[in-house]
Protein backbone atom coordinates (compact mmCIF):
# COMPACT_ATOMS: atom_id res chain seq x y z
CA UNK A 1 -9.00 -74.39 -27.18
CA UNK A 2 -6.53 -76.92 -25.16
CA UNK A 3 -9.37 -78.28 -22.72
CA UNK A 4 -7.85 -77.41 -19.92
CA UNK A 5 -11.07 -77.69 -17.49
CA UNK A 6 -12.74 -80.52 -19.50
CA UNK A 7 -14.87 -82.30 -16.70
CA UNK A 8 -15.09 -79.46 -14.15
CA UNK A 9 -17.56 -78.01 -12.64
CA UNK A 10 -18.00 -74.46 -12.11
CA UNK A 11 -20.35 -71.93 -10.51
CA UNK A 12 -19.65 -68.39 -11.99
CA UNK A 13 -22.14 -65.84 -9.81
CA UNK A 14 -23.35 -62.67 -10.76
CA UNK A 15 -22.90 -64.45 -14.82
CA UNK A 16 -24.57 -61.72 -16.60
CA UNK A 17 -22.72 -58.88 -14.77
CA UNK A 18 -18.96 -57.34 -14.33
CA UNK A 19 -16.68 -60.38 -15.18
CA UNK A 20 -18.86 -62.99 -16.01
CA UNK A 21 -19.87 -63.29 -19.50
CA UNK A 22 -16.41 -63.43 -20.62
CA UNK A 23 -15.25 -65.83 -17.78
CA UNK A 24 -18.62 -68.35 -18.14
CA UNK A 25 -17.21 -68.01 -22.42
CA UNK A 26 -13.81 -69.15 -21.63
CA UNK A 27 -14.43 -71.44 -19.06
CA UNK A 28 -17.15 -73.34 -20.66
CA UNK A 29 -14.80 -73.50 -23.92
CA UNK A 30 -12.09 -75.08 -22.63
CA UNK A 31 -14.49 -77.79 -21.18
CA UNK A 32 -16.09 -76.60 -18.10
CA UNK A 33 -19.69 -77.19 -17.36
CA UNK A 34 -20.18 -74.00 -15.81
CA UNK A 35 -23.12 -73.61 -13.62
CA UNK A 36 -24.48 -69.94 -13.80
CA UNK A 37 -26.07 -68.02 -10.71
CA UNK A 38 -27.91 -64.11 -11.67
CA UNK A 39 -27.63 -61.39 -9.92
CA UNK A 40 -26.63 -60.48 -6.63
CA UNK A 41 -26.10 -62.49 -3.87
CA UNK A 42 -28.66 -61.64 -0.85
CA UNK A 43 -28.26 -64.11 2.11
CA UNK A 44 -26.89 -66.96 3.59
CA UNK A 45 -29.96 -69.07 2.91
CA UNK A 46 -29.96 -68.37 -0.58
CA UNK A 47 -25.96 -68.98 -1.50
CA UNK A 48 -26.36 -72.13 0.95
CA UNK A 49 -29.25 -73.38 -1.24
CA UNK A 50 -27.09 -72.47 -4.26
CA UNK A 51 -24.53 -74.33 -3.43
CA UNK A 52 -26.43 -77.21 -2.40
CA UNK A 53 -28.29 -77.35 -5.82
CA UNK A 54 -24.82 -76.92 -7.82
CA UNK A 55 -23.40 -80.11 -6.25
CA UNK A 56 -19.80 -81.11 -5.83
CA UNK A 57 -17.79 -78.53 -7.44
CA UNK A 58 -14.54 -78.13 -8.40
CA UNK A 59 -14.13 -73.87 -8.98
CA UNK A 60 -15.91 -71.19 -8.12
CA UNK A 61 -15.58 -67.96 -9.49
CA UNK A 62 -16.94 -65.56 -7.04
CA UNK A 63 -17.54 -62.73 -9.61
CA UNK A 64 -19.06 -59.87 -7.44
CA UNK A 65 -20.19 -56.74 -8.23
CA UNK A 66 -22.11 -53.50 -7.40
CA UNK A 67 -22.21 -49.74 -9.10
CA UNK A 68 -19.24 -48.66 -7.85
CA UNK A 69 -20.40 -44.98 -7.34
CA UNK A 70 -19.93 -43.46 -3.99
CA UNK A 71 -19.22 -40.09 -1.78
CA UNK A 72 -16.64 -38.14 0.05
CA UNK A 73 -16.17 -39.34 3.53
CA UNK A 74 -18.34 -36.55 5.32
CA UNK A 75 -20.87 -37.79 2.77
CA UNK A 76 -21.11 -41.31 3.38
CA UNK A 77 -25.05 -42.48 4.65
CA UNK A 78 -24.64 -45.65 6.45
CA UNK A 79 -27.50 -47.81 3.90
CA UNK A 80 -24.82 -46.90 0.76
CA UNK A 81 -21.87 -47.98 2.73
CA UNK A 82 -23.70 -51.49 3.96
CA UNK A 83 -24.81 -52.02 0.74
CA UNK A 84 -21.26 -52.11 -0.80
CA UNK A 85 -20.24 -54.82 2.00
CA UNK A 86 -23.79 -56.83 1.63
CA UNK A 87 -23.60 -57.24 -2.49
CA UNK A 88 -19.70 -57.99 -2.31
CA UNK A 89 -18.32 -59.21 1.09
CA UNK A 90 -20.93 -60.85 2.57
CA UNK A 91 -21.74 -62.63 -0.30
CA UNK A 92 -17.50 -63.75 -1.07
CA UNK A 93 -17.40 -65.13 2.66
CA UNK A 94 -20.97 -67.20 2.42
CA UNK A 95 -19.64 -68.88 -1.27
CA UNK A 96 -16.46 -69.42 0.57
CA UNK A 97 -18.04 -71.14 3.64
CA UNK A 98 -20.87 -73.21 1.93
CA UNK A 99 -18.09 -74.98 -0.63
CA UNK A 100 -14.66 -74.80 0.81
CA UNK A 101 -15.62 -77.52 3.20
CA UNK A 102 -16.65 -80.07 -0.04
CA UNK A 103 -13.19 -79.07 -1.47
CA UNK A 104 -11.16 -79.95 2.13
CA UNK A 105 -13.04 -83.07 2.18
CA UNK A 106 -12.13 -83.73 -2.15
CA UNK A 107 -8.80 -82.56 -1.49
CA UNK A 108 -9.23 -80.17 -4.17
CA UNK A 109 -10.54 -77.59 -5.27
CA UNK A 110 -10.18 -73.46 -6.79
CA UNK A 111 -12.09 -70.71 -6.08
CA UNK A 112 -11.00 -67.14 -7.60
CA UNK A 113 -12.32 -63.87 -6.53
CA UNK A 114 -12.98 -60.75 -8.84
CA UNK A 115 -12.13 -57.76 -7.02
CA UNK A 116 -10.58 -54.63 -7.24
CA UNK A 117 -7.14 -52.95 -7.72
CA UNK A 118 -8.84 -49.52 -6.10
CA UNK A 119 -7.58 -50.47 -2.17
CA UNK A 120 -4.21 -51.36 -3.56
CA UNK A 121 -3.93 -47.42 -4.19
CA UNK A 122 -6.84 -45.58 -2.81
CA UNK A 123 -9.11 -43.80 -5.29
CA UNK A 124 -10.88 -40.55 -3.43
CA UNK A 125 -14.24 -40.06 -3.27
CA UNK A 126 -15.18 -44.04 -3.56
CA UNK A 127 -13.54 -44.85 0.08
CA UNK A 128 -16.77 -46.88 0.99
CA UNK A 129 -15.97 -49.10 -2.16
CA UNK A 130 -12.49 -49.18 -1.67
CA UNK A 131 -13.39 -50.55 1.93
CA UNK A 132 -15.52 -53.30 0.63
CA UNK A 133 -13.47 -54.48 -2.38
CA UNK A 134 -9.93 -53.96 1.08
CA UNK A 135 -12.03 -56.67 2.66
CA UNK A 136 -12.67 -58.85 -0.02
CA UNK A 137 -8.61 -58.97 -0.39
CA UNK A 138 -7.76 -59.26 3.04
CA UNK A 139 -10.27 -62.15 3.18
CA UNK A 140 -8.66 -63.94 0.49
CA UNK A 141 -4.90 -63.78 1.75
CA UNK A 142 -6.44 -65.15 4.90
CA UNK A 143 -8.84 -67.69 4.09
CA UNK A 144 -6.51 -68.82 1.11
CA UNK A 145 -3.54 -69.55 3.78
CA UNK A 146 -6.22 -71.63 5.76
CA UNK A 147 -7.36 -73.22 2.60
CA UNK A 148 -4.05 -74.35 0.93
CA UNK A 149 -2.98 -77.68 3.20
CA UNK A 150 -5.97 -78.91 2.17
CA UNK A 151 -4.72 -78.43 -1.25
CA UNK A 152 -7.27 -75.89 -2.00
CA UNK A 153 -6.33 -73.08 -3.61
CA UNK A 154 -8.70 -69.05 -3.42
CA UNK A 155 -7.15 -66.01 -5.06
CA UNK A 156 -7.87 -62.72 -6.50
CA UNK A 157 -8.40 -60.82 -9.45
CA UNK A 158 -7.72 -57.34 -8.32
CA UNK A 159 -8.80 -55.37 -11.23
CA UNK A 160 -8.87 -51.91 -12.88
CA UNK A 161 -9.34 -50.16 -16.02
CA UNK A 162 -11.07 -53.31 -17.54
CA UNK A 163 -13.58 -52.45 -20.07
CA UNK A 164 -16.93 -53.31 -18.97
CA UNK A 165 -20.80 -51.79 -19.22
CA UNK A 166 -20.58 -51.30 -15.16
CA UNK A 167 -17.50 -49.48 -14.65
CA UNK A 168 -16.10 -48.28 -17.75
CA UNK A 169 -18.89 -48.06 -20.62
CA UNK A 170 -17.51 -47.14 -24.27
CA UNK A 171 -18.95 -43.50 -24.39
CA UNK A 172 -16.62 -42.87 -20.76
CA UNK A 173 -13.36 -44.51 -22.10
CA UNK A 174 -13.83 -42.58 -25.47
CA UNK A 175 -14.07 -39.46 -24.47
CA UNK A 176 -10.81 -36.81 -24.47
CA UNK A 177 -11.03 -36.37 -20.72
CA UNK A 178 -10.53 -40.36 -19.57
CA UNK A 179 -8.01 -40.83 -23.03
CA UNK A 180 -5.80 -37.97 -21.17
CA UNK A 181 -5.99 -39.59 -17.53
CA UNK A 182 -5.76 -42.68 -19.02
CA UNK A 183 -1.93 -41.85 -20.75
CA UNK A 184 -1.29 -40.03 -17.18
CA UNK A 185 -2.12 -42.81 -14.98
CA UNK A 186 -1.88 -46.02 -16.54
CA UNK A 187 1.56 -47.23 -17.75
CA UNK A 188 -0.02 -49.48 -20.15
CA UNK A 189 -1.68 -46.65 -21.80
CA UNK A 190 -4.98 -48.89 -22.49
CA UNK A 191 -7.71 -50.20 -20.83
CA UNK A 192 -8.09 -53.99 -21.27
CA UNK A 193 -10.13 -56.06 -22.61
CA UNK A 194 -12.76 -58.62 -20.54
CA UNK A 195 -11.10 -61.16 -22.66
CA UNK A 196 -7.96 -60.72 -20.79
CA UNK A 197 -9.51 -60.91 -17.25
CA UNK A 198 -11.19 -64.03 -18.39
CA UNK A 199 -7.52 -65.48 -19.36
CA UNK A 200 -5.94 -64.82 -15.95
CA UNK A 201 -9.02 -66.71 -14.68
CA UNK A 202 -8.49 -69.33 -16.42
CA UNK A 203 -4.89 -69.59 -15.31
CA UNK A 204 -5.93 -69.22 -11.69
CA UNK A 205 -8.46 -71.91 -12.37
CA UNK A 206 -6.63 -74.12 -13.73
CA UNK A 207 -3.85 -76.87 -12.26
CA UNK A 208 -1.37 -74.74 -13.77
CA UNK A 209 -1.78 -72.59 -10.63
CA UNK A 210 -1.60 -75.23 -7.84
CA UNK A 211 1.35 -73.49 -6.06
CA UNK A 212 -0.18 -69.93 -6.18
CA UNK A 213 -2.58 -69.39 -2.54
CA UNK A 214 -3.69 -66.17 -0.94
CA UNK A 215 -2.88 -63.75 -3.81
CA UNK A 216 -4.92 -60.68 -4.67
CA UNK A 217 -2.98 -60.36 -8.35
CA UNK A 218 -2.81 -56.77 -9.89
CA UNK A 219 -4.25 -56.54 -13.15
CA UNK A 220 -4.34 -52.66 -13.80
CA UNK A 221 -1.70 -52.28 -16.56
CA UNK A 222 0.13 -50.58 -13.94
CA UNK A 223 -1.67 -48.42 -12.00
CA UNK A 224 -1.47 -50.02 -8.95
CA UNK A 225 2.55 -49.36 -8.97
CA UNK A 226 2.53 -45.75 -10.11
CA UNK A 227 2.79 -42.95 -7.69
């Protein structure tokens, strides 16, 4: 490992879930102290308090998450569709608010977003999802534009076919049925590894990145520019 966070500071949230195992890994190898938050985010108070706890901190990685299963559009109930936008929107705006003013005030400072590729495309029968993960990206283009004078610098992981327990669990991607979608839809003709997501992470993370801002990056081996 090269080091390259030695003697930052990091909050990874939702650690045990989606991204973050492999992210809190690679982040605390290359030198991090990575501060670890479980579970989903519920309210202002508690991200606030969070926050406050943490200390000054140089990166966040706003890893946020929910079971991504959801209903045609006649079938949408309105508690499924607020839950998608209370475990992953609400939660990306409070981190955002409750640290990006420390980072202004340090001059510095990285925050990087999990998301989704799914609203780059549109995936049917999960529009309540794609929704909530559209928002998440439109608030980082945004917010990362207001952030960047300030030499502050939020962007995106939009993701897809990423092998993980939550979205795509071993028994799913090894099956005949997903092997044959996956060789029609992905030009990559794989699903990655967390390992990778983790790497791009890091990159964002990192000072190698300073003159990236506002980007919700593609990482779907493809998908996202298929028709």
């Amino acid at each position: 490992m090269s080091g390259q966070l030695e003697g930052q500071r990091v909050l990874v949230t939702q650690c045990t879930d989606y991204m973050g195992p492999p992210i809190a890994a690679l982040f605390e190898a290359e030198g991090a102290e990575v501060i670890p938050s479980k579970g989903i985010l519920r309210s202002d108070e508690q991200v606030r308090a969070l926050v406050e706890d943490a200390g000054p901190l140089d990166i966040i990685a706003a890893n946020l998450a929910i079971d991504p299963s959801g209903a045609k559009v006649g079938e949408i109930e309105d508690q499924g569709w607020s839950a998608l936008f209370a475990a992953m929107v609400d939660p990306l705006m409070w981190l955002v608010r409750a640290a990006a003013p420390g980072m202004v005030e340090r001059g510095a400072g990285k925050i990087v977003a999990v998301t989704s590729a799914a609203p780059l495309r549109g995936i049917p029968g999960v529009s309540g999802y794609c929704a909530a993960r559209g928002a998440q990206n439109a608030f980082v283009r945004a917010a990362g534009l207001e952030l960047a004078p300030a030499n502050v610098q939020f962007n995106a992981i939009a993701q897809n076919y990423v092998s993980n327990a939550e979205y795509y669990p071993p028994e799913h991607v090894a099956s005949e049925r997903f092997q044959r979608h996956l060789k029609h839809n992905v030009p990559a003709g794989r699903i990655a590894d967390p390992r990778e997501t983790a790497e791009l992470a890091l990159f964002l993370a990192s000072q190698r990145s300073n003159f990236i801002v506002g980007q919700v990056v593609p990482f779907a081996g493809g998908w996202v520019t298929t028709t």
